[in-house]
PDB file of N, CA and C in Angstrom:
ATOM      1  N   UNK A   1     275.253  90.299   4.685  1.00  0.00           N
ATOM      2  CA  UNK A   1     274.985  90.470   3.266  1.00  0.00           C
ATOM      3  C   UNK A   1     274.141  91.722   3.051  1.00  0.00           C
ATOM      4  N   UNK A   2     274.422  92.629   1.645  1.00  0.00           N
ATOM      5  CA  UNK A   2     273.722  93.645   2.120  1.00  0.00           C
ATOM      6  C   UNK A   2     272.190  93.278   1.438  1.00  0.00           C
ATOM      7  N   UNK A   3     271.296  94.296   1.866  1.00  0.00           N
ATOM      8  CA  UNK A   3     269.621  93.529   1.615  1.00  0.00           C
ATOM      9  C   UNK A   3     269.359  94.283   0.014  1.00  0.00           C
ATOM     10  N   UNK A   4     268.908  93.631  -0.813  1.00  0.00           N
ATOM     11  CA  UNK A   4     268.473  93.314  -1.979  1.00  0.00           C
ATOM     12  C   UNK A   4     267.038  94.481  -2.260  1.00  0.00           C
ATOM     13  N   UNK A   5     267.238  95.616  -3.190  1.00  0.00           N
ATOM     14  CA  UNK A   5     266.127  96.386  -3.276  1.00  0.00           C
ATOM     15  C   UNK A   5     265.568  95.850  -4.625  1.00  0.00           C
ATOM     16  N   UNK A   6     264.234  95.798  -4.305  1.00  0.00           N
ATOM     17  CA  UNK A   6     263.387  95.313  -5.746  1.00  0.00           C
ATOM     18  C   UNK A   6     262.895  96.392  -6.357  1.00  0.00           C
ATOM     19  N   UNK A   7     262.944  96.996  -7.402  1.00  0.00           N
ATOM     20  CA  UNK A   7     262.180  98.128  -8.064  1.00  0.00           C
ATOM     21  C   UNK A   7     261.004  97.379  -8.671  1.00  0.00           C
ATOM     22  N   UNK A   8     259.781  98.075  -9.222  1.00  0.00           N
ATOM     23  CA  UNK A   8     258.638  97.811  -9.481  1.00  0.00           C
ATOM     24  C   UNK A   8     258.947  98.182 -11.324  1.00  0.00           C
ATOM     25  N   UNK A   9     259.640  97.925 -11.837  1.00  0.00           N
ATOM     26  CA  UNK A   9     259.861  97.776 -13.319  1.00  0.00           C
ATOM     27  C   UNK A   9     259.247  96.893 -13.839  1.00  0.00           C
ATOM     28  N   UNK A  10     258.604  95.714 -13.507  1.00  0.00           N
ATOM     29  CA  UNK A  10     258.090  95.197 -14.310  1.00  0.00           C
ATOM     30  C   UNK A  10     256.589  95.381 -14.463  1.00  0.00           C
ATOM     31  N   UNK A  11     256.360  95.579 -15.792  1.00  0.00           N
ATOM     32  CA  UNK A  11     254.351  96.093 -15.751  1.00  0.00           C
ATOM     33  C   UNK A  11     253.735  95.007 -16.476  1.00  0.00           C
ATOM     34  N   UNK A  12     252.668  95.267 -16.226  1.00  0.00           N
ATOM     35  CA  UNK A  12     251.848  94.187 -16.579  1.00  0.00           C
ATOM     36  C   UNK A  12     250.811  94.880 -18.613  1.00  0.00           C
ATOM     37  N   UNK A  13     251.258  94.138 -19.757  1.00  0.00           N
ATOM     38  CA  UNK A  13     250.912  94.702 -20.352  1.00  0.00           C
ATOM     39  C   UNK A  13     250.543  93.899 -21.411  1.00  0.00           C
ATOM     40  N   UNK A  14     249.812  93.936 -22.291  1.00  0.00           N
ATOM     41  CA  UNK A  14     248.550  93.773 -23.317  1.00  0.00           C
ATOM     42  C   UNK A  14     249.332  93.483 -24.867  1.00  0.00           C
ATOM     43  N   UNK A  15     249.317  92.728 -25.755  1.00  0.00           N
ATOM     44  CA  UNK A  15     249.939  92.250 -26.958  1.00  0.00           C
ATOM     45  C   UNK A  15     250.231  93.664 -27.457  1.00  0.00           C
ATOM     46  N   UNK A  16     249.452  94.849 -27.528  1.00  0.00           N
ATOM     47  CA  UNK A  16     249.313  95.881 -28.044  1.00  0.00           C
ATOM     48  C   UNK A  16     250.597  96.810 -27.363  1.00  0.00           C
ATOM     49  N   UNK A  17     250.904  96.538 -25.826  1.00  0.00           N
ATOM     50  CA  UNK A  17     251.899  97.174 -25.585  1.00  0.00           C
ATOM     51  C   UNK A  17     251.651  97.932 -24.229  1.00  0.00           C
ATOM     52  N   UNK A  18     250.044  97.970 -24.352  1.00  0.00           N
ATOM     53  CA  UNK A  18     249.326  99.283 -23.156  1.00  0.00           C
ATOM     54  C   UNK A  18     249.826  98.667 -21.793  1.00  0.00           C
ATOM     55  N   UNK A  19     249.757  99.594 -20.968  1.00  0.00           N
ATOM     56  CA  UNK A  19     250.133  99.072 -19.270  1.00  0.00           C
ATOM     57  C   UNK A  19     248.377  98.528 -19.107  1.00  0.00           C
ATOM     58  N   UNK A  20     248.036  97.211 -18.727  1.00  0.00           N
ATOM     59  CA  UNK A  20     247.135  97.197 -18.312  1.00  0.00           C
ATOM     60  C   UNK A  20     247.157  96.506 -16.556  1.00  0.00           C
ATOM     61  N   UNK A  21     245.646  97.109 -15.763  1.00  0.00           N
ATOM     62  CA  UNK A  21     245.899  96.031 -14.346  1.00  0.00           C
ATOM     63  C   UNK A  21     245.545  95.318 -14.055  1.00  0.00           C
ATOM     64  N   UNK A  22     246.359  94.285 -13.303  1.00  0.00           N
ATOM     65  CA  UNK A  22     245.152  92.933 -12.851  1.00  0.00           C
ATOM     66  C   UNK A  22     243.948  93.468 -11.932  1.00  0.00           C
ATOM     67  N   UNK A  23     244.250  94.207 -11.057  1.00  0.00           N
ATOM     68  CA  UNK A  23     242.719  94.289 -10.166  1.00  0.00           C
ATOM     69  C   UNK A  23     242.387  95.501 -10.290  1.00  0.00           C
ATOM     70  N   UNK A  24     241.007  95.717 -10.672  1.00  0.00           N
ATOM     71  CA  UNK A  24     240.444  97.283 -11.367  1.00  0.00           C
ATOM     72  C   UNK A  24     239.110  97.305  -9.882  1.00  0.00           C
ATOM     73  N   UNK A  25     239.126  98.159  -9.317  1.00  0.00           N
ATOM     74  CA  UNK A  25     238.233  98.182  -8.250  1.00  0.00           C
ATOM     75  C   UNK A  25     237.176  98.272  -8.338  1.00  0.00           C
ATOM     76  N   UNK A  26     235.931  97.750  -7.749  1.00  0.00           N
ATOM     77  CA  UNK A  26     234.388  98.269  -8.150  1.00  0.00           C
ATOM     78  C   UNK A  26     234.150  99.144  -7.650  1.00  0.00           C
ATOM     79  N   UNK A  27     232.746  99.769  -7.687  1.00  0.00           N
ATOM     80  CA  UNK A  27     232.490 100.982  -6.767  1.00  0.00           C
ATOM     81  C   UNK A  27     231.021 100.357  -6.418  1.00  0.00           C
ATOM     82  N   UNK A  28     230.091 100.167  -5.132  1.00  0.00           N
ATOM     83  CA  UNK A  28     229.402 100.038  -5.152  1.00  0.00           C
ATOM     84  C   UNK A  28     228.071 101.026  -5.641  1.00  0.00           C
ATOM     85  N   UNK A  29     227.145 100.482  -6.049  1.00  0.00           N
ATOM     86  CA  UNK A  29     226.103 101.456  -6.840  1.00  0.00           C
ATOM     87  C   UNK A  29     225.201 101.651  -5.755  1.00  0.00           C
ATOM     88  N   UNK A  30     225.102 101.231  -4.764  1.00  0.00           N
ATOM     89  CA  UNK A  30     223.921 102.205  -3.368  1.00  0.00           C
ATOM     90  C   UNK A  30     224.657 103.108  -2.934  1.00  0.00           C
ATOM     91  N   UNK A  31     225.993 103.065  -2.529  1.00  0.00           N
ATOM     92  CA  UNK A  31     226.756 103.646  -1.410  1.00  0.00           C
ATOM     93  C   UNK A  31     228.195 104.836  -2.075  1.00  0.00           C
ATOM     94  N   UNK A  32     228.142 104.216  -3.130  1.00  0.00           N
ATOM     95  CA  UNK A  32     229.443 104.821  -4.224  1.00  0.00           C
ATOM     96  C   UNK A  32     230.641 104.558  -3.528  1.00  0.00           C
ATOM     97  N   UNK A  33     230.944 103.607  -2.613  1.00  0.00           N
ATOM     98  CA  UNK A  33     232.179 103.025  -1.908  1.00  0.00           C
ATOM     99  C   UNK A  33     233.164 102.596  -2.695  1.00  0.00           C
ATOM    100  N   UNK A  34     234.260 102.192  -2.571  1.00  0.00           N
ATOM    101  CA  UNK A  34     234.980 100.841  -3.396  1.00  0.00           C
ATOM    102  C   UNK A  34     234.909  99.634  -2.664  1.00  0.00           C
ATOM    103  N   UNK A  35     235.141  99.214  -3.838  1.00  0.00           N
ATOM    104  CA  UNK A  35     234.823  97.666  -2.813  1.00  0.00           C
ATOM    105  C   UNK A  35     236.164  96.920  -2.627  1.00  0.00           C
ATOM    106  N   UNK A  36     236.460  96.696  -1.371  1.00  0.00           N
ATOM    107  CA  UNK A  36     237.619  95.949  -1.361  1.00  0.00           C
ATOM    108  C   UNK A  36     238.116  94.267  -2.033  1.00  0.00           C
ATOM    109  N   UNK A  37     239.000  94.059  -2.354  1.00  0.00           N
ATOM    110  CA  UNK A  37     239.411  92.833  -2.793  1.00  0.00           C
ATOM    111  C   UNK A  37     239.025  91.486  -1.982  1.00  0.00           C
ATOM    112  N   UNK A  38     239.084  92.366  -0.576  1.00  0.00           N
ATOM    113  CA  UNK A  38     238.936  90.832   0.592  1.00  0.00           C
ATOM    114  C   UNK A  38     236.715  91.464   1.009  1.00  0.00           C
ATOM    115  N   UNK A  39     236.472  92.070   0.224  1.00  0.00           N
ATOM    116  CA  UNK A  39     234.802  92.089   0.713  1.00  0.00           C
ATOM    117  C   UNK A  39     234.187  91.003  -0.089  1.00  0.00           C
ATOM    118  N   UNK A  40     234.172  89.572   0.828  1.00  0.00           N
ATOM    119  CA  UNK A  40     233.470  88.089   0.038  1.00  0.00           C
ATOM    120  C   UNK A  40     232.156  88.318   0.112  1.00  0.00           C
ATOM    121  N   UNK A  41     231.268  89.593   0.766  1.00  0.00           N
ATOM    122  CA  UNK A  41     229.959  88.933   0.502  1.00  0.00           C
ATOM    123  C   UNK A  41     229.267  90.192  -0.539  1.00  0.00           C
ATOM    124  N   UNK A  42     230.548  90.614  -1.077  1.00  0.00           N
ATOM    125  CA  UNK A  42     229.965  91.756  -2.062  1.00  0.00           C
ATOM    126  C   UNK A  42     229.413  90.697  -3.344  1.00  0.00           C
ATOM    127  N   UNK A  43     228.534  91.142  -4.550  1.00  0.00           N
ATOM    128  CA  UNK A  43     228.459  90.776  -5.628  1.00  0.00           C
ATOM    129  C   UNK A  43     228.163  92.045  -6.780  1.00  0.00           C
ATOM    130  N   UNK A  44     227.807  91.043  -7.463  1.00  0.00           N
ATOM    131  CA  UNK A  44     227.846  91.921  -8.990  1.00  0.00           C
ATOM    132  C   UNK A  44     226.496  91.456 -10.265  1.00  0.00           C
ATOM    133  N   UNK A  45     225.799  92.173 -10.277  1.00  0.00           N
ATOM    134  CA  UNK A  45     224.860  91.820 -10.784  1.00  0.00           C
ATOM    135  C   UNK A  45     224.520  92.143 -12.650  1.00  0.00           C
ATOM    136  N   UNK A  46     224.627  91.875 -13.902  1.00  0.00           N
ATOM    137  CA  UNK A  46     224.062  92.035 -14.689  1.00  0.00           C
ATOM    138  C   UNK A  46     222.758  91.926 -15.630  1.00  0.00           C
ATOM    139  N   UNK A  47     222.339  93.203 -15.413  1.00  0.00           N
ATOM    140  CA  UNK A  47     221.009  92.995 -16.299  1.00  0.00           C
ATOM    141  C   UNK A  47     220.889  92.959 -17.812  1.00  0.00           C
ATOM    142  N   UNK A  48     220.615  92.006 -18.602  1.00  0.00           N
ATOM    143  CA  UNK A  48     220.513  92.011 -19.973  1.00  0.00           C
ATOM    144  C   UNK A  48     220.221  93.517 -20.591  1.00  0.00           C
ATOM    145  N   UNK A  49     220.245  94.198 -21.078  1.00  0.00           N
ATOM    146  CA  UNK A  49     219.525  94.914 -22.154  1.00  0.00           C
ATOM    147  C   UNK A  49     218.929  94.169 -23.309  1.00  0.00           C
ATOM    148  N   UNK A  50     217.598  94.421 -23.858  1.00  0.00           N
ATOM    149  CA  UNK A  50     216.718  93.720 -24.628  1.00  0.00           C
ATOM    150  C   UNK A  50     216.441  95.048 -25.438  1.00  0.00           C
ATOM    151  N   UNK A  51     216.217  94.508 -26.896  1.00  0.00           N
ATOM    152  CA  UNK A  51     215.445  95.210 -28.046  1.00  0.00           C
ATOM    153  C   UNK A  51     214.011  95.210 -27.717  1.00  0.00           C
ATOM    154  N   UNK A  52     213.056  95.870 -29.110  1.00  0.00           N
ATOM    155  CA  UNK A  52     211.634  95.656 -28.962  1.00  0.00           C
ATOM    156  C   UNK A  52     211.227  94.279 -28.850  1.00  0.00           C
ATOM    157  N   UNK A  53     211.374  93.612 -29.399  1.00  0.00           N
ATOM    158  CA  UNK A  53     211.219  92.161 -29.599  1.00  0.00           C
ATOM    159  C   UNK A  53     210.871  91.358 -28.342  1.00  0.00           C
ATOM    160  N   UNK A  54     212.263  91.713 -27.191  1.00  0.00           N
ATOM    161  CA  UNK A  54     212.271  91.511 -25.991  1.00  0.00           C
ATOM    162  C   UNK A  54     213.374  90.012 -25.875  1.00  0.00           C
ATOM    163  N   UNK A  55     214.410  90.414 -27.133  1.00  0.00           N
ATOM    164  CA  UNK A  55     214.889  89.534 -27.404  1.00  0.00           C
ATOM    165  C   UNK A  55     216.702  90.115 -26.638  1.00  0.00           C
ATOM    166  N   UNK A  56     217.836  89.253 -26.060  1.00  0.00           N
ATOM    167  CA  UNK A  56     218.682  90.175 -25.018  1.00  0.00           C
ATOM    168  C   UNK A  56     219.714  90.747 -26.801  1.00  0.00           C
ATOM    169  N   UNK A  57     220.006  91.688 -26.265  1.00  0.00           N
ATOM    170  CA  UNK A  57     221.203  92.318 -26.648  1.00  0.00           C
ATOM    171  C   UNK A  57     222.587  91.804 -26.578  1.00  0.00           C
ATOM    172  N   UNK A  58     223.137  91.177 -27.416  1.00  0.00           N
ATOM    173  CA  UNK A  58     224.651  90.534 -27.161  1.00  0.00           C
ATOM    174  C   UNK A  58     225.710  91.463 -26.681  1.00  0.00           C
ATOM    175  N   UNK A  59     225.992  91.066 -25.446  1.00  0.00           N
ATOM    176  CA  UNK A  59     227.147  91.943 -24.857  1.00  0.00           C
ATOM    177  C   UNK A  59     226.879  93.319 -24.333  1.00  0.00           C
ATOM    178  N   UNK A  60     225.671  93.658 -23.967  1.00  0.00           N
ATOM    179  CA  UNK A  60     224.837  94.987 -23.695  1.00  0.00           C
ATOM    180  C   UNK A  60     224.370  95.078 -22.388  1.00  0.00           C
ATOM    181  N   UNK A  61     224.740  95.089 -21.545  1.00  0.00           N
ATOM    182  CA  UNK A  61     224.238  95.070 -19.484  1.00  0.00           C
ATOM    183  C   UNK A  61     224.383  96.145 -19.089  1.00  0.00           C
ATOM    184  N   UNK A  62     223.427  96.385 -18.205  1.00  0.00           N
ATOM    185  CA  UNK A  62     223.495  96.998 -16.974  1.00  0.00           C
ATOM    186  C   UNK A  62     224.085  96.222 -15.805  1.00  0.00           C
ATOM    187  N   UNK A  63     225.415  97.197 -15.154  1.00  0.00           N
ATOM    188  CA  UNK A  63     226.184  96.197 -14.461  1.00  0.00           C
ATOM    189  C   UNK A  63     225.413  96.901 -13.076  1.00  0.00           C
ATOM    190  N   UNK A  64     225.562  95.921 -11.975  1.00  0.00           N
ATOM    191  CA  UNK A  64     225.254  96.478 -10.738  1.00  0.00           C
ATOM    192  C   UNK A  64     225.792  96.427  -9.549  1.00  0.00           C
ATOM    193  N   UNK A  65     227.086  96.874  -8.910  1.00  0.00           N
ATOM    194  CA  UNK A  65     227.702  95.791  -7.637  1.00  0.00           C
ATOM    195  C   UNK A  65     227.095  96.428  -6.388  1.00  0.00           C
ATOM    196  N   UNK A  66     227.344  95.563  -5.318  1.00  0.00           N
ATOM    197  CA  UNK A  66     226.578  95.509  -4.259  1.00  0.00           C
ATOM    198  C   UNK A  66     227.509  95.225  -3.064  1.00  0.00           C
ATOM    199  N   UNK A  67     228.455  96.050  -1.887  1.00  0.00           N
ATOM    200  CA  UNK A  67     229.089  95.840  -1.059  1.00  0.00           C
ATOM    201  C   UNK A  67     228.322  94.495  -0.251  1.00  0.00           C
ATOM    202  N   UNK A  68     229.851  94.457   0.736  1.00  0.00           N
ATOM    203  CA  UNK A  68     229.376  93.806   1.501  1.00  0.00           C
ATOM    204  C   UNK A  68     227.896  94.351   2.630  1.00  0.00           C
ATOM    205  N   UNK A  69     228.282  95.568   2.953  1.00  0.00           N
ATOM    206  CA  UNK A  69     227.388  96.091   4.085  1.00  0.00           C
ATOM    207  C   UNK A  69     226.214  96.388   3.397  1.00  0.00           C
ATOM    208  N   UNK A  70     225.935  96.516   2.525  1.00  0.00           N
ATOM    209  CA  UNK A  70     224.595  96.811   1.807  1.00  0.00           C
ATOM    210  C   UNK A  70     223.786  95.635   1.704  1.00  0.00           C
ATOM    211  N   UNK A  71     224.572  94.528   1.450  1.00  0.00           N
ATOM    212  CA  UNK A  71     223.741  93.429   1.543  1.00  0.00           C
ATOM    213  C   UNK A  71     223.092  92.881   2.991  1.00  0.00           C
ATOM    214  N   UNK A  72     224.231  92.968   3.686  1.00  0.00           N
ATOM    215  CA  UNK A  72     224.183  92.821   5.479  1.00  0.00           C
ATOM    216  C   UNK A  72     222.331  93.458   5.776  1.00  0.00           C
ATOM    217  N   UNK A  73     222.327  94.785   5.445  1.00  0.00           N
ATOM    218  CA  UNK A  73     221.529  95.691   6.353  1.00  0.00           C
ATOM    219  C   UNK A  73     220.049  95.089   4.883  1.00  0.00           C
ATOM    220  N   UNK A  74     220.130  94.555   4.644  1.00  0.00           N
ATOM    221  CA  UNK A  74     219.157  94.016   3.590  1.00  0.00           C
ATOM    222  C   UNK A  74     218.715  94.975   2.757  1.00  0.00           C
ATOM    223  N   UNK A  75     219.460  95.561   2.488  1.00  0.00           N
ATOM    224  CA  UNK A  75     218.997  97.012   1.555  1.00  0.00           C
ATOM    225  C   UNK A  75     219.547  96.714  -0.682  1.00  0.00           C
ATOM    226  N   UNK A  76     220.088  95.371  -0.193  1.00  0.00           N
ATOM    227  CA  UNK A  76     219.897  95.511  -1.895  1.00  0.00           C
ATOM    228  C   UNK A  76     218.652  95.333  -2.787  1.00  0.00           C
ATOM    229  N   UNK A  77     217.668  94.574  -2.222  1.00  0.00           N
ATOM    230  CA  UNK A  77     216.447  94.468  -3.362  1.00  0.00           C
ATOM    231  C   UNK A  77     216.052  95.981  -3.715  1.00  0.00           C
ATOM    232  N   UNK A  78     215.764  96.454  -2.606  1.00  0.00           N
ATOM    233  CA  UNK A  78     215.016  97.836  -2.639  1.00  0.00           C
ATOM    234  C   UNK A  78     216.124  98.981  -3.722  1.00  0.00           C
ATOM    235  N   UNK A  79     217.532  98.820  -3.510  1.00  0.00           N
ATOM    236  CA  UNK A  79     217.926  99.352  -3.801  1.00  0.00           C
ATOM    237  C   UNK A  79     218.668  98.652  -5.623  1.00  0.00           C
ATOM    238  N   UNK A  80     218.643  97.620  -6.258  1.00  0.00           N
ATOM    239  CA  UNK A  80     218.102  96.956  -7.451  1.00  0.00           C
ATOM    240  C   UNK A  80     216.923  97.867  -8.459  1.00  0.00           C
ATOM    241  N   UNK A  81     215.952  98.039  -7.248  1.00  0.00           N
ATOM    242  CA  UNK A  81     214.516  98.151  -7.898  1.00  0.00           C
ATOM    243  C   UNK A  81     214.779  99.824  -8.476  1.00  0.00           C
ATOM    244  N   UNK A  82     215.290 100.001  -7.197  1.00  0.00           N
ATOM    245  CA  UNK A  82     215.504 102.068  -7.386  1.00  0.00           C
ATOM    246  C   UNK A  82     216.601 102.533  -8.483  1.00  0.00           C
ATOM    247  N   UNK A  83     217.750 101.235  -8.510  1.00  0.00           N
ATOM    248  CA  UNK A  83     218.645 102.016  -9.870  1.00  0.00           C
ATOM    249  C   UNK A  83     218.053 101.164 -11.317  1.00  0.00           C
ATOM    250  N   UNK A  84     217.045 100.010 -11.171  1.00  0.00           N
ATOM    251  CA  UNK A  84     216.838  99.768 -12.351  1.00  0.00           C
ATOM    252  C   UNK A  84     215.604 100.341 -12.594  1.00  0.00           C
ATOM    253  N   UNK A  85     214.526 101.621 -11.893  1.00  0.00           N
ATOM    254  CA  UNK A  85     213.773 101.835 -12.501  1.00  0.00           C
ATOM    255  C   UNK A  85     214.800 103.616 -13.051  1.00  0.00           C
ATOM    256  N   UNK A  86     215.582 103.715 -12.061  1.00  0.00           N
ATOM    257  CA  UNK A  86     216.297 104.590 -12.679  1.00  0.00           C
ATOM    258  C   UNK A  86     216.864 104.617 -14.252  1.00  0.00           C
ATOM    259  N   UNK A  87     217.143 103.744 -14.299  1.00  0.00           N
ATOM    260  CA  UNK A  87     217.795 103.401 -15.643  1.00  0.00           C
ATOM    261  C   UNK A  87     216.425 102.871 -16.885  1.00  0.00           C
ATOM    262  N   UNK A  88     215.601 102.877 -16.627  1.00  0.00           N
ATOM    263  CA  UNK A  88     214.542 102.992 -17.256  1.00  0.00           C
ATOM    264  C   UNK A  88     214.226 101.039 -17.289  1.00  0.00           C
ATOM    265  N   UNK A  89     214.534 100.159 -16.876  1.00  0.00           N
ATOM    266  CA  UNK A  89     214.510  98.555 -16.888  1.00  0.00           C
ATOM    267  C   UNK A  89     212.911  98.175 -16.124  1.00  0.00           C
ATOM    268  N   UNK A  90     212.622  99.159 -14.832  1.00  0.00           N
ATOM    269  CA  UNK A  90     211.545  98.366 -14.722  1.00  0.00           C
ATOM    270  C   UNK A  90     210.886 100.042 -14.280  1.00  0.00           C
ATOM    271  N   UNK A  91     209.207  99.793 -14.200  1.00  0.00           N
ATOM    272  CA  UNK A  91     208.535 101.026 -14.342  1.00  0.00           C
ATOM    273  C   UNK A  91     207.623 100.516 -13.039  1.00  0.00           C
ATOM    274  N   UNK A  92     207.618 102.124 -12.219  1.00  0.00           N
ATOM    275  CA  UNK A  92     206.445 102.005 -11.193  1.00  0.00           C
ATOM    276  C   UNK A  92     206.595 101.030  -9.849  1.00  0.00           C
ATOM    277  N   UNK A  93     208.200 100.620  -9.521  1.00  0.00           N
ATOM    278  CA  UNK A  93     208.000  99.951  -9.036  1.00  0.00           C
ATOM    279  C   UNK A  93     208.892 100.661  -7.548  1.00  0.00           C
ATOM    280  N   UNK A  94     209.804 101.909  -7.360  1.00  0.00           N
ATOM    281  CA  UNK A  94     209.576 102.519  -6.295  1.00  0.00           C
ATOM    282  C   UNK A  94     209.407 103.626  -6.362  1.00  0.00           C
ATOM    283  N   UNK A  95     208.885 104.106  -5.355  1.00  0.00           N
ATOM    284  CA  UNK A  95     208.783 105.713  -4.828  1.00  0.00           C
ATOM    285  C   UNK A  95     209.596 106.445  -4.746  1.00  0.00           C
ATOM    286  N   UNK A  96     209.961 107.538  -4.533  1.00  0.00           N
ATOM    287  CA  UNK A  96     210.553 108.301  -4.039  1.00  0.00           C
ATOM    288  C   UNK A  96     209.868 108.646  -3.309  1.00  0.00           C
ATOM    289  N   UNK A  97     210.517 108.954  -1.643  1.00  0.00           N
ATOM    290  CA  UNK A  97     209.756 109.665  -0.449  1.00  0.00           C
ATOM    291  C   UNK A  97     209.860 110.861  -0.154  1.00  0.00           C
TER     292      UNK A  97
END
């Protein structure tokens, strides 16, 4: 029998019409890697954004992901502290060496 070619015609797309994808890749924020689909001990962290008040912001985060190997070598707290004082969230709390 002869073998059966599948073309990739069918897309995946949005009421509106747009091509959209199921899996959009992260990038980790210590390392600027991507993170693979099969990396289980990666995560993803969001920080609220807050007004003066100190009340959260609806729908307003700082997103943060974190590979697998970054977590391994215990380097995410330190590295948490360094992009959220970067981002102005917490003050005085690392150095630069």
């Amino acid at each position: 029998s002869p073998l059966k070619t599948f073309s990739n015609t069918s897309k995946m797309q949005n009421d509106e019409g747009k091509v959209v994808d199921l899996y959009l890749p992260r990038k980790c924020s210590a390392t600027n890697n991507l993170i693979g689909a099969k990396d289980h001990a990666s995560i993803q962290i969001e920080v609220a954004k807050i007004d003066e008040n100190g009340l959260m912001l609806p729908r307003e985060t700082h997103t943060y992901a974190f590979c697998g190997a970054v977590r391994s070598m215990g380097e995410t707290d330190d590295t948490l502290n360094r992009l959220a004082q970067e981002d102005n969230i917490l003050q005085n709390v690392y150095e630069k060496n």
